[in-house]
N, C-alpha and C. Protein backbone atom coordinates (compact mmCIF):
# COMPACT_ATOMS: atom_id res chain seq x y z
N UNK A 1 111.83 78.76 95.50
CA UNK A 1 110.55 78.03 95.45
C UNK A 1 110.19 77.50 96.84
N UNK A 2 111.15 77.30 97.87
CA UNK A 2 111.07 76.72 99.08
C UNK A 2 109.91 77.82 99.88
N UNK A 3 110.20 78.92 99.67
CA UNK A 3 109.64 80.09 100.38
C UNK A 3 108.19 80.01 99.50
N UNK A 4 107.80 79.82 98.57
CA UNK A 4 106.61 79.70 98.19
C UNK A 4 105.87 79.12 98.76
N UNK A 5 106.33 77.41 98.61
CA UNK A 5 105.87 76.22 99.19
C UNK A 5 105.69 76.58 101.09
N UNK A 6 106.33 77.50 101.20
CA UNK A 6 106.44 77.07 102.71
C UNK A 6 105.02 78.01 103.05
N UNK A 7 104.61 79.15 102.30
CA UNK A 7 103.90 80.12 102.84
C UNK A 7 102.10 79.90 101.72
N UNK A 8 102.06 77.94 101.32
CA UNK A 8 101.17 77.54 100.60
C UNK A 8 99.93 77.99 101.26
N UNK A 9 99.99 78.23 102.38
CA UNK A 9 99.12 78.26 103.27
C UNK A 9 98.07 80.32 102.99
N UNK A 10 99.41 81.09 101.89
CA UNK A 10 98.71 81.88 102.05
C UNK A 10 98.40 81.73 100.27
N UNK A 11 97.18 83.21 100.22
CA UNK A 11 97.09 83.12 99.14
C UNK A 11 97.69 83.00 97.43
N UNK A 12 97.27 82.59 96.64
CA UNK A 12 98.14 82.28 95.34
C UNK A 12 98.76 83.98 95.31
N UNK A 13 98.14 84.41 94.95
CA UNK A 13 98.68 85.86 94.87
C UNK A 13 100.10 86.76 95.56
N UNK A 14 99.80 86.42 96.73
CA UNK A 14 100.93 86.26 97.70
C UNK A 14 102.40 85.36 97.12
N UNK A 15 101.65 83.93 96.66
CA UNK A 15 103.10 83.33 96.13
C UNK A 15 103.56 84.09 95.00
N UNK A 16 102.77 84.30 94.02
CA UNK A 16 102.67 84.92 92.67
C UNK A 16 103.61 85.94 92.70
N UNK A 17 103.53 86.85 93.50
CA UNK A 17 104.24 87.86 94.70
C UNK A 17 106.03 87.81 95.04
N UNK A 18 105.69 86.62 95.38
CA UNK A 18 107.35 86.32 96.37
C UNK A 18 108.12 85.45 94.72
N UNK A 19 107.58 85.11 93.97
CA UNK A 19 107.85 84.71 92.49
C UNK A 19 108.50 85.68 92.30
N UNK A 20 107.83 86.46 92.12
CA UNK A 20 108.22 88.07 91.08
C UNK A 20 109.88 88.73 91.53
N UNK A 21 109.82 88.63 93.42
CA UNK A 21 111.22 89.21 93.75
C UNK A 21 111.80 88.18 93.57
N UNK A 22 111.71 86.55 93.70
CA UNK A 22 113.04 85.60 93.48
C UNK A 22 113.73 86.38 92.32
N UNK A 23 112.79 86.44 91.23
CA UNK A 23 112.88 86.14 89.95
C UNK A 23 113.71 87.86 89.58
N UNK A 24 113.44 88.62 90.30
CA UNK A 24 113.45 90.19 90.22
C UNK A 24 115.10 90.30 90.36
């Protein structure tokens, strides 16, 4: 979640994104 928060700056989609491989 750190890497989400850190890259708030880009779009939701993008986090939505980096979600999917933590989670992957």
């Amino acid at each position: 979640m750190k890497i989400a928060i850190g890259n708030d700056h880009a779009g939701p989609d993008y986090k939505f994104a980096i979600v999917k491989l933590l989670e992957s």
